[in-house]
N, C-alpha and C. Protein backbone atom coordinates (compact mmCIF):
# COMPACT_ATOMS: atom_id res chain seq x y z
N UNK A 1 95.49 113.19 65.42
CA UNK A 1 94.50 112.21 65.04
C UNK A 1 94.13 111.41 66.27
N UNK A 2 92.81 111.01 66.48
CA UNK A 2 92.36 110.84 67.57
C UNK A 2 92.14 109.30 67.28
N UNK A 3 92.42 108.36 67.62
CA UNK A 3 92.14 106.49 67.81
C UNK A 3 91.50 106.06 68.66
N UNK A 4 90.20 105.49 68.54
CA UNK A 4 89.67 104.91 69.61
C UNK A 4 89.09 103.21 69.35
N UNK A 5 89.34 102.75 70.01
CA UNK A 5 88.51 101.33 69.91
C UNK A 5 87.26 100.81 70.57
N UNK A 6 86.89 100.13 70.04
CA UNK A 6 85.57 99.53 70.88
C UNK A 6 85.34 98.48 71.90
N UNK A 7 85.19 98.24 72.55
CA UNK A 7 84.97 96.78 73.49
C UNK A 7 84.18 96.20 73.58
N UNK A 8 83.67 95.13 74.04
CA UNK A 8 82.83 94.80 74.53
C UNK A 8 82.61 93.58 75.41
N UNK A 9 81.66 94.44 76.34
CA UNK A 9 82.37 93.37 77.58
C UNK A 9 81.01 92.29 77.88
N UNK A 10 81.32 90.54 78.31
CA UNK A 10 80.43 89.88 78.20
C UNK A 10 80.38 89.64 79.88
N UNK A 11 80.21 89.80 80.67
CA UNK A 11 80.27 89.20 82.57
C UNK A 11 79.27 88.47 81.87
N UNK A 12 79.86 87.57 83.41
CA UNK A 12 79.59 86.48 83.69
C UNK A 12 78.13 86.99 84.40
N UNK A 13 76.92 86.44 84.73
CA UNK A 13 75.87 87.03 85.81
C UNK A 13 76.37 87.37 87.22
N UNK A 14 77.29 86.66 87.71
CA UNK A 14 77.91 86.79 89.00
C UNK A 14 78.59 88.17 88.78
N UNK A 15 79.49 88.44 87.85
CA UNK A 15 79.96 90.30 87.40
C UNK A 15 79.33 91.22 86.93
N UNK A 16 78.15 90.82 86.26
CA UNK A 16 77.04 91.57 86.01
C UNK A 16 76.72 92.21 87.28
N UNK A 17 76.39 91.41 88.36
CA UNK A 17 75.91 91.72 89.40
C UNK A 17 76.62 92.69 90.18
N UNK A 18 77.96 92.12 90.18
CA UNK A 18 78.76 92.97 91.00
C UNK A 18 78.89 94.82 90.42
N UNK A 19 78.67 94.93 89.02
CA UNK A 19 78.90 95.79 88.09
C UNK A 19 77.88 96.68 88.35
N UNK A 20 77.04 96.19 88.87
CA UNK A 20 74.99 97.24 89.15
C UNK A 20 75.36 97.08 90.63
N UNK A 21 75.64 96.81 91.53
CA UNK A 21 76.20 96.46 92.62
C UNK A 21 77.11 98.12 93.07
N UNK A 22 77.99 97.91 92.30
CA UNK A 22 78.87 98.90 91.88
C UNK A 22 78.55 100.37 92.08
N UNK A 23 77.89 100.08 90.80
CA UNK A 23 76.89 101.45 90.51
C UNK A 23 76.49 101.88 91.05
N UNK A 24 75.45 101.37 91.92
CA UNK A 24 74.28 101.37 93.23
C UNK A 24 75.07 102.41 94.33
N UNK A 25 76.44 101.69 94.36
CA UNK A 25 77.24 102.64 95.53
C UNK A 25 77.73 103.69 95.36
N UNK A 26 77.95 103.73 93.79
CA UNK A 26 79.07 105.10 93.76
C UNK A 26 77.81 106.17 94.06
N UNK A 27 76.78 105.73 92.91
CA UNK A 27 75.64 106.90 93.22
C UNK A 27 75.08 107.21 94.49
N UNK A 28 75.06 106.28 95.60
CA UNK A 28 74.55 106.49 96.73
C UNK A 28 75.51 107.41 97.57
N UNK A 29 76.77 106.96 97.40
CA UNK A 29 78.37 107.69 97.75
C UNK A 29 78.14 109.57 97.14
N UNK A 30 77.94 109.44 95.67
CA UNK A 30 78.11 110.57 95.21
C UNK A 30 76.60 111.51 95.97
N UNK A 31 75.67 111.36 95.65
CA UNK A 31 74.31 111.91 96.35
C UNK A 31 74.56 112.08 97.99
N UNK A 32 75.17 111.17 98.67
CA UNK A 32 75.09 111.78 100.05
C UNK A 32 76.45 112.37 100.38
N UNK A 33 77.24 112.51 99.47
CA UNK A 33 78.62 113.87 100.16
C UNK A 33 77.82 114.94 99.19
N UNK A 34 77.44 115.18 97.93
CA UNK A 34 76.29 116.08 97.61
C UNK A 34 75.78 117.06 98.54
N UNK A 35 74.91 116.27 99.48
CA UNK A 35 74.09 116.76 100.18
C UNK A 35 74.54 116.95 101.22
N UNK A 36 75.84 116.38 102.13
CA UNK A 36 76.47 116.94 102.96
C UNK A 36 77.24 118.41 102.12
N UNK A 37 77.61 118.28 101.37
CA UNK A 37 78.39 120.01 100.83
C UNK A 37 77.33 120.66 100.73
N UNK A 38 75.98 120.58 100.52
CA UNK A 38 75.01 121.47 100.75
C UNK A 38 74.57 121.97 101.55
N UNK A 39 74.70 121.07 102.29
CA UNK A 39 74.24 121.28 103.87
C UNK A 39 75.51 122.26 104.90
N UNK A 40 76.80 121.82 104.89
CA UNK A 40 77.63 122.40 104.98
C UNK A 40 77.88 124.26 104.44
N UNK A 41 77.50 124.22 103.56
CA UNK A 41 77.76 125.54 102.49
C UNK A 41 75.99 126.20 102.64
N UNK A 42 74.93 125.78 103.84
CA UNK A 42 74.04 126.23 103.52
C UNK A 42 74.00 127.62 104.38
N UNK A 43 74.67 127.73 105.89
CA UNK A 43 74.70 128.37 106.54
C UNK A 43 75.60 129.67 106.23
């Protein structure tokens, strides 16, 4: 049997920020080693 709960989270605007902040990097992080293994693996 599988249990899960719900959350919910309220930040403050100052953690809001940091939270899209966050985000902003991992995706920028994830997209450019991406494109270095492409680039790498193109030859």
């Amino acid at each position: 049997m599988l249990i899960a709960k719900k959350i919910r989270l309220r930040p403050t605007p100052e953690q809001e920020m940091l939270f899209r902040k966050s985000a902003g990097v991992s995706r920028w992080a994830y997209n450019y080693f991406l494109s270095e293994n492409n680039r790498v693996y193109q030859d």
